[in-house]
PDB file of N, CA and C in Angstrom:
ATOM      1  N   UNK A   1      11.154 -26.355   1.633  1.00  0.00           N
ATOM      2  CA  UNK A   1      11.803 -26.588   2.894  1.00  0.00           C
ATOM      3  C   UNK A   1      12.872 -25.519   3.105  1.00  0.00           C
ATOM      4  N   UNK A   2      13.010 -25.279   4.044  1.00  0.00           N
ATOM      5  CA  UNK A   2      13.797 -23.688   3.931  1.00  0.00           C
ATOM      6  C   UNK A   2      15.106 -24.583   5.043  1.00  0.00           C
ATOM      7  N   UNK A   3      15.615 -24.009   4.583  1.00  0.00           N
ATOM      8  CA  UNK A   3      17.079 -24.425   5.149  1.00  0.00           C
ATOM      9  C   UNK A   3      17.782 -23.167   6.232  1.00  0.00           C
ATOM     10  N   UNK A   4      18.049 -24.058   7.361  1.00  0.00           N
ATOM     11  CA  UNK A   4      18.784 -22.692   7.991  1.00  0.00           C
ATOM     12  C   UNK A   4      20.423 -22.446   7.782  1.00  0.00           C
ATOM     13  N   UNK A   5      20.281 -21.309   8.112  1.00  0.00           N
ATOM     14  CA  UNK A   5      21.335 -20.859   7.582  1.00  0.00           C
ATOM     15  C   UNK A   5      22.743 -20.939   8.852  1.00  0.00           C
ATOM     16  N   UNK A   6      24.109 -20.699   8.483  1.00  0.00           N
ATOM     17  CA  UNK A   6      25.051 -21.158   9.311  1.00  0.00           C
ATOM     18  C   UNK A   6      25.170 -20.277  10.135  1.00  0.00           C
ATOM     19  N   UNK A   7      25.671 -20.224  11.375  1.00  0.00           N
ATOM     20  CA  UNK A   7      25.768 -19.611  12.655  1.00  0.00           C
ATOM     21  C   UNK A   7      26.600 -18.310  11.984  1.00  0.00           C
ATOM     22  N   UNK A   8      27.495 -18.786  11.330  1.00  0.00           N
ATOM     23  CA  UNK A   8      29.071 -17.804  10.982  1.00  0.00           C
ATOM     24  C   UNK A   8      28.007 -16.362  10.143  1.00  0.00           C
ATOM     25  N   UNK A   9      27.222 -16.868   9.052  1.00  0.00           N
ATOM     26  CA  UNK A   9      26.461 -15.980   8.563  1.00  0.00           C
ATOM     27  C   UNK A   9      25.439 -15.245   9.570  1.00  0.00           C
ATOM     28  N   UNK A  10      25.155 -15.977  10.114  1.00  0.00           N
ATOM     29  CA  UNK A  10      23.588 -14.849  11.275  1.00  0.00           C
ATOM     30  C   UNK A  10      25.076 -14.156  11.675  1.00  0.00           C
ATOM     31  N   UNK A  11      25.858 -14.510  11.917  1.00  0.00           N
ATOM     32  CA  UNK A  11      27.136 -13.232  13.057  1.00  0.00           C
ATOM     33  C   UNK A  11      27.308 -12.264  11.989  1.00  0.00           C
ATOM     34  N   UNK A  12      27.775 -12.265  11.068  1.00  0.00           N
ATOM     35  CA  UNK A  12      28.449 -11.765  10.356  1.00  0.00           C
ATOM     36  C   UNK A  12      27.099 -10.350   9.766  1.00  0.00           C
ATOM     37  N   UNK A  13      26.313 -11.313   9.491  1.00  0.00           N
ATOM     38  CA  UNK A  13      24.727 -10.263   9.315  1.00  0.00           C
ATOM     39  C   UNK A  13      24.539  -9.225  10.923  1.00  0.00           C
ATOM     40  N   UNK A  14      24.694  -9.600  11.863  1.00  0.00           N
ATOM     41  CA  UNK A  14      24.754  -8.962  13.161  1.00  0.00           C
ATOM     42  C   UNK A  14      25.631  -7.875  13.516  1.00  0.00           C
ATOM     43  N   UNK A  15      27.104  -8.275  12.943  1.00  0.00           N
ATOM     44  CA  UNK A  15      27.947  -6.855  13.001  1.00  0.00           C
ATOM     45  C   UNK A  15      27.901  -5.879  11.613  1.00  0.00           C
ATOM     46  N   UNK A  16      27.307  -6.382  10.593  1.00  0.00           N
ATOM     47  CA  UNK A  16      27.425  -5.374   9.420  1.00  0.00           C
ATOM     48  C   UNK A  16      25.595  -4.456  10.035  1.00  0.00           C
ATOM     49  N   UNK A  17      24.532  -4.975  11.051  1.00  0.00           N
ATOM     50  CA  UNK A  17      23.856  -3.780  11.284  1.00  0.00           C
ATOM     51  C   UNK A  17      24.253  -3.235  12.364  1.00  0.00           C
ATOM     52  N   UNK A  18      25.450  -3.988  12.979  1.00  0.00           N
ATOM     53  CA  UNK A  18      25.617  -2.978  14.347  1.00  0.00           C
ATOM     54  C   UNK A  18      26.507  -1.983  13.393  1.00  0.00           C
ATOM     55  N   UNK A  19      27.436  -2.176  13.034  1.00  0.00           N
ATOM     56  CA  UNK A  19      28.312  -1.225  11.854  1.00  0.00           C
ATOM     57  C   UNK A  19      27.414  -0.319  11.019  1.00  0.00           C
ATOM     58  N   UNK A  20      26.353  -0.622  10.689  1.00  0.00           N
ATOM     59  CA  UNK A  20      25.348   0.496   9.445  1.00  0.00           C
ATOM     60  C   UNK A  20      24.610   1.380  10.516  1.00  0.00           C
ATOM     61  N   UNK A  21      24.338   0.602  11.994  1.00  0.00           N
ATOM     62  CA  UNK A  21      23.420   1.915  13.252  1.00  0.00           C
ATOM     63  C   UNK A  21      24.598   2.787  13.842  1.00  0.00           C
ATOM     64  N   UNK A  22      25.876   2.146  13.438  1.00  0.00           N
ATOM     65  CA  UNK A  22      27.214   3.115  13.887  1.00  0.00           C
ATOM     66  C   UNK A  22      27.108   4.369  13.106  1.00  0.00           C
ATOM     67  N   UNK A  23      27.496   4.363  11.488  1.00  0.00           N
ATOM     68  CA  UNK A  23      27.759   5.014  10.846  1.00  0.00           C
ATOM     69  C   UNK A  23      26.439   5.472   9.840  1.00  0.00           C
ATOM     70  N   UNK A  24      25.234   5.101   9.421  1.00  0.00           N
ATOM     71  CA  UNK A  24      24.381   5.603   8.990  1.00  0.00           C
ATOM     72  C   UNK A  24      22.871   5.852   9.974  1.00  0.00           C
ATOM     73  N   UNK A  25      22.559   7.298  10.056  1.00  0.00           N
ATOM     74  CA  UNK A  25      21.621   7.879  11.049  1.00  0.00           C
ATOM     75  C   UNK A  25      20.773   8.565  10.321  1.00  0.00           C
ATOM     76  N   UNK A  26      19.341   8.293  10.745  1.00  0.00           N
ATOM     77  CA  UNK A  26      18.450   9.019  10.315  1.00  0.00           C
ATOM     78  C   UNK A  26      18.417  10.737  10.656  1.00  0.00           C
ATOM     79  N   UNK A  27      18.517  11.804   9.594  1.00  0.00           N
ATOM     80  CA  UNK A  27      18.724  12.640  10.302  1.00  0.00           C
ATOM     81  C   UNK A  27      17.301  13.689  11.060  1.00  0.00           C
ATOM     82  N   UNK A  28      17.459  14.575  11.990  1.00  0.00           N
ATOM     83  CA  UNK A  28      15.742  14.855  12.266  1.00  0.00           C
ATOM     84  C   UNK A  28      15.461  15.933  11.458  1.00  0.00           C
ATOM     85  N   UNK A  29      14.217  15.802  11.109  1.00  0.00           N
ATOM     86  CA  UNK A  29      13.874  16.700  10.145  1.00  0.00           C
ATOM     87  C   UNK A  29      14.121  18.298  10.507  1.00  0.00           C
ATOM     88  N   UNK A  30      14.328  18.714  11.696  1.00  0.00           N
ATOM     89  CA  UNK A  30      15.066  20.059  11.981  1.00  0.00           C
ATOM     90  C   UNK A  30      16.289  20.198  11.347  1.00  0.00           C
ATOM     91  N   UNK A  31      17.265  19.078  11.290  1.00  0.00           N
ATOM     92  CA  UNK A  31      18.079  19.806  10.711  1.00  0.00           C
ATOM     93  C   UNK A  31      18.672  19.302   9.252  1.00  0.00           C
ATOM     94  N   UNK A  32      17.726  18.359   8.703  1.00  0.00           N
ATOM     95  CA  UNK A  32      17.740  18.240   7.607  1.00  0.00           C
ATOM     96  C   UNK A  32      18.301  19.035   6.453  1.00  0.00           C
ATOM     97  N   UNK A  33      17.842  20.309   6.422  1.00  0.00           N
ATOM     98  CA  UNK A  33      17.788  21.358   5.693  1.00  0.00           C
ATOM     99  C   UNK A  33      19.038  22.019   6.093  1.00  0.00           C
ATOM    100  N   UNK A  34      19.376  22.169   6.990  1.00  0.00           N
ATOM    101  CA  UNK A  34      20.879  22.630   7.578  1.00  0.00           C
ATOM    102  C   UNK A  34      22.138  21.549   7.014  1.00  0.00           C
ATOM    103  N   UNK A  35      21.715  20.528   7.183  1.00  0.00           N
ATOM    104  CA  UNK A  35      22.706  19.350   7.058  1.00  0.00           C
ATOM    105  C   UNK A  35      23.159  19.233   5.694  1.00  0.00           C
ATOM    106  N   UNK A  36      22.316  19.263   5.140  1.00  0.00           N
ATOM    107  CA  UNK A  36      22.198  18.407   3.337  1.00  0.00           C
ATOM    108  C   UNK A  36      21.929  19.667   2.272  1.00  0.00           C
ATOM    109  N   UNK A  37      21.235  20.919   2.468  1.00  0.00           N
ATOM    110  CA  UNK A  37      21.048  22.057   1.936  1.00  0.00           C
ATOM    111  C   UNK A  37      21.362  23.152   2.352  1.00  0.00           C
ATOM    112  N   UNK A  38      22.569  23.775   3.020  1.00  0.00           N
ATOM    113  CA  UNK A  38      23.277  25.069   3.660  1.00  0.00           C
ATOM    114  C   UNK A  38      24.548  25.290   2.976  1.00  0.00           C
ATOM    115  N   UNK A  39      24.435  26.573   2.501  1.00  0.00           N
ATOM    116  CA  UNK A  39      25.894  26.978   1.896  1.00  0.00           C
ATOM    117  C   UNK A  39      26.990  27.091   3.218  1.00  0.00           C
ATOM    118  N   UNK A  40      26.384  27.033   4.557  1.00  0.00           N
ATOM    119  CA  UNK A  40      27.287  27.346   5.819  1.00  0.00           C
ATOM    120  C   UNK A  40      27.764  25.916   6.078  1.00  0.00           C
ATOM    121  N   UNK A  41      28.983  25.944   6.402  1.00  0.00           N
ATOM    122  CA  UNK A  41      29.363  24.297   6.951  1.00  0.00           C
ATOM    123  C   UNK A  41      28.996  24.209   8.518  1.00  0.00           C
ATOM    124  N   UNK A  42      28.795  25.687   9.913  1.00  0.00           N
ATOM    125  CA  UNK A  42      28.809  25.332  10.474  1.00  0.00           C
ATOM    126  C   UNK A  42      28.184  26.747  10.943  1.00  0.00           C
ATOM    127  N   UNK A  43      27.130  27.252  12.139  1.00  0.00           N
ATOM    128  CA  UNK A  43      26.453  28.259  12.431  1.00  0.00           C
ATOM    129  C   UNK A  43      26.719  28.268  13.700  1.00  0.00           C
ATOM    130  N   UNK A  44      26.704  29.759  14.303  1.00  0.00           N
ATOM    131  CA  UNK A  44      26.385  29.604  15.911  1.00  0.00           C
ATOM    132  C   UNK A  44      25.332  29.245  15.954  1.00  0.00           C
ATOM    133  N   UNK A  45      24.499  29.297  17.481  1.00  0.00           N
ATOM    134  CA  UNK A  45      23.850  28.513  18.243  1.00  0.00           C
ATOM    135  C   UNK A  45      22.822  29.483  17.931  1.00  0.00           C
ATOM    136  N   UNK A  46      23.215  31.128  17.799  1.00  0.00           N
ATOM    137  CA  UNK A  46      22.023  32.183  17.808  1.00  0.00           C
ATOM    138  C   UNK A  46      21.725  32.352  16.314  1.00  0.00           C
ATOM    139  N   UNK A  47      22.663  32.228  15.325  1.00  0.00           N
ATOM    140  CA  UNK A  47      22.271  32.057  14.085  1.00  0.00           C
ATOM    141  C   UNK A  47      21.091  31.298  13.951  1.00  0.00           C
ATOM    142  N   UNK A  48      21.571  30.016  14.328  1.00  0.00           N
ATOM    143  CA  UNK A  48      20.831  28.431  14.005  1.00  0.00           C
ATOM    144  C   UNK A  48      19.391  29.129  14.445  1.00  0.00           C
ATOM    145  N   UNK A  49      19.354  29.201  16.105  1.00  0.00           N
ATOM    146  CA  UNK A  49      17.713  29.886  16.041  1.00  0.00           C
ATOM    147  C   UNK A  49      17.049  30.600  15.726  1.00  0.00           C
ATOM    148  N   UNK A  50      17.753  31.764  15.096  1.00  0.00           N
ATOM    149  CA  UNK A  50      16.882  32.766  13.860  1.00  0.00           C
ATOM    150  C   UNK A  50      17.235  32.381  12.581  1.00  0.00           C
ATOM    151  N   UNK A  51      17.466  31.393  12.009  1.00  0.00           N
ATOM    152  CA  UNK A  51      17.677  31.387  10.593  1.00  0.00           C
ATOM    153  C   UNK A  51      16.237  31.236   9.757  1.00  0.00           C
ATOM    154  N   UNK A  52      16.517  32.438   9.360  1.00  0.00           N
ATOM    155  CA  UNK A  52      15.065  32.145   8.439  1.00  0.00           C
ATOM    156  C   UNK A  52      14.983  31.429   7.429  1.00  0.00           C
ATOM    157  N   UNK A  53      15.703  30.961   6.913  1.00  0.00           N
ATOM    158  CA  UNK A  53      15.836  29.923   5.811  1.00  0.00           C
ATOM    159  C   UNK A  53      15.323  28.312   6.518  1.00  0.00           C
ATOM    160  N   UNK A  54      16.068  28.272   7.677  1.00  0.00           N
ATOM    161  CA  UNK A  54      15.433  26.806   8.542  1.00  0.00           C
ATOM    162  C   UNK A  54      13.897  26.628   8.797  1.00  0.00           C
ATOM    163  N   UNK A  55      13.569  28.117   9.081  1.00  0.00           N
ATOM    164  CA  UNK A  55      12.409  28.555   9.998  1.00  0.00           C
ATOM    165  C   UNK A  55      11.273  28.180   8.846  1.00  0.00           C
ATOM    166  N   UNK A  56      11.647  28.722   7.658  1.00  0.00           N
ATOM    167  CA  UNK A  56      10.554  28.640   6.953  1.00  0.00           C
ATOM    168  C   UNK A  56      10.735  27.783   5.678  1.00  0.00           C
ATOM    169  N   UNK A  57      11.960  26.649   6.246  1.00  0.00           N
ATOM    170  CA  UNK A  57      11.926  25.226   5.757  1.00  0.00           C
ATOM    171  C   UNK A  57      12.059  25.794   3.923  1.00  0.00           C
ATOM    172  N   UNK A  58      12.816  26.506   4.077  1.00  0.00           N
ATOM    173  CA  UNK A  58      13.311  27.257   2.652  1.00  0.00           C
ATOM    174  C   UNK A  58      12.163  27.107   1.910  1.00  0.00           C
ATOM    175  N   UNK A  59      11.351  27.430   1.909  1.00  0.00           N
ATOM    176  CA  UNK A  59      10.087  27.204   1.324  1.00  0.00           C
ATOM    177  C   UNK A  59      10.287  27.990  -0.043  1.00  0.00           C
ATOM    178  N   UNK A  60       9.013  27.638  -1.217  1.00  0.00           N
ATOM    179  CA  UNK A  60       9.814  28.045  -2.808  1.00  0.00           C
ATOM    180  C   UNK A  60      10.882  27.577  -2.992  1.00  0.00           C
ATOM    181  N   UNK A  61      12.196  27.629  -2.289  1.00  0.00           N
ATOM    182  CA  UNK A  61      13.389  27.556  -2.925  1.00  0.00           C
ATOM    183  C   UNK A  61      13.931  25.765  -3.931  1.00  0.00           C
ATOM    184  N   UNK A  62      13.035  25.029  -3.032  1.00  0.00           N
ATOM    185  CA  UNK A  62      13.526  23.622  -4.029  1.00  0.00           C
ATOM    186  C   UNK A  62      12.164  22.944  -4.673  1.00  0.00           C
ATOM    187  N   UNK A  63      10.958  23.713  -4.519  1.00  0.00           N
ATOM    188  CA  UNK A  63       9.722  23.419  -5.420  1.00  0.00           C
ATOM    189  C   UNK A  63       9.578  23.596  -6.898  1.00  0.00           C
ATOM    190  N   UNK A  64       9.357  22.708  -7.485  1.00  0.00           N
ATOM    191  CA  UNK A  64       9.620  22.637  -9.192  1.00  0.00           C
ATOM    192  C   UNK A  64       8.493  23.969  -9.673  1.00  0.00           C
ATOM    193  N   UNK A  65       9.340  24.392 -10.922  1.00  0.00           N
ATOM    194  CA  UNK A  65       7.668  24.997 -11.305  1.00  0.00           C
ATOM    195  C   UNK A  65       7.702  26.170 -10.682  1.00  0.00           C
ATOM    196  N   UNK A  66       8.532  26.871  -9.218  1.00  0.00           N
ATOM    197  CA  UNK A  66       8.792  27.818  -8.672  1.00  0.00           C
ATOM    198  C   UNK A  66      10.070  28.493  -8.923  1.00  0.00           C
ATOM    199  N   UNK A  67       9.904  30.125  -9.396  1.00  0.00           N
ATOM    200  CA  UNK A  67      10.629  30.612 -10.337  1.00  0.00           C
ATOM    201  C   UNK A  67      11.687  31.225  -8.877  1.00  0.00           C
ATOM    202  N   UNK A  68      12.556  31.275  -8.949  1.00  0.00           N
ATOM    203  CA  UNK A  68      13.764  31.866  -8.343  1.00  0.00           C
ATOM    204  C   UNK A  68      13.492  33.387  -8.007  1.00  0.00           C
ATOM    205  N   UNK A  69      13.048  34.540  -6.622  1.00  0.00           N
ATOM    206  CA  UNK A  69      13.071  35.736  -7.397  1.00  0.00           C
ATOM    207  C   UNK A  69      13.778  36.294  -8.017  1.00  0.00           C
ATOM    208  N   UNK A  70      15.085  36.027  -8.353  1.00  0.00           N
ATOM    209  CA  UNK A  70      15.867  36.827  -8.908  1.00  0.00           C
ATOM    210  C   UNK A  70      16.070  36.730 -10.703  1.00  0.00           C
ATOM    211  N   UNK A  71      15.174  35.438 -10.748  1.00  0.00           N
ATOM    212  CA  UNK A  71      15.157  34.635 -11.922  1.00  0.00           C
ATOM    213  C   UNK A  71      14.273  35.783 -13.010  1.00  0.00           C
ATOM    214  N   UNK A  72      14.467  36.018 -14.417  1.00  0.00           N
ATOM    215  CA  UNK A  72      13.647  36.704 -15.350  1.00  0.00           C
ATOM    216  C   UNK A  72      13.555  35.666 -16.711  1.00  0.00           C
ATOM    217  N   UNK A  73      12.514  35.601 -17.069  1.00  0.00           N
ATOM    218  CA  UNK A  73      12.069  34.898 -18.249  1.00  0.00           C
ATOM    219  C   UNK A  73      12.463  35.323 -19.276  1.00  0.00           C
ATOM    220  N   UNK A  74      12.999  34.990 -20.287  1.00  0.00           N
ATOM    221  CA  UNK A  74      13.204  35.527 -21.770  1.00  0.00           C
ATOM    222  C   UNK A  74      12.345  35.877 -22.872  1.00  0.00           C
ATOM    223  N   UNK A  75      11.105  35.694 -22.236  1.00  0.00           N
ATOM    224  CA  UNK A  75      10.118  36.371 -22.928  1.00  0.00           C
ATOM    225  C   UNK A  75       9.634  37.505 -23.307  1.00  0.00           C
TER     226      UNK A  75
END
């Protein structure tokens, strides 16, 4: 038998997701890579659209198993 639950709790559950769609956002995958992986904190507008690092979704650079070019083996 499932029991319902008190009014005070459904409210209280209601402002902690209006509070989590305030402050936590999905980000879009454009700027993902800008957001969470950029040594820049902040780019112009003409940067941002030629950045080749965005453009080509830093490709190699965070794939396992893919050697760095600057990287040399000790072998």
């Amino acid at each position: 038998m499932t029991q319902a639950r008190p009014k005070r709790f459904v409210n209280l559950t209601r402002v902690w997701h209006w509070l989590k769609d305030q402050w936590i956002r999905e980000v879009p995958e454009d700027f993902a890579l800008c957001e969470f992986d950029c040594r820049k904190l902040q780019c112009l507008e003409g940067e941002w659209d030629t950045c080749q690092r965005r453009l080509s979704r830093a490709s190699g650079e965070l794939m396992p198993g893919t050697p760095h070019p600057g990287f040399r083996s000790k072998s």
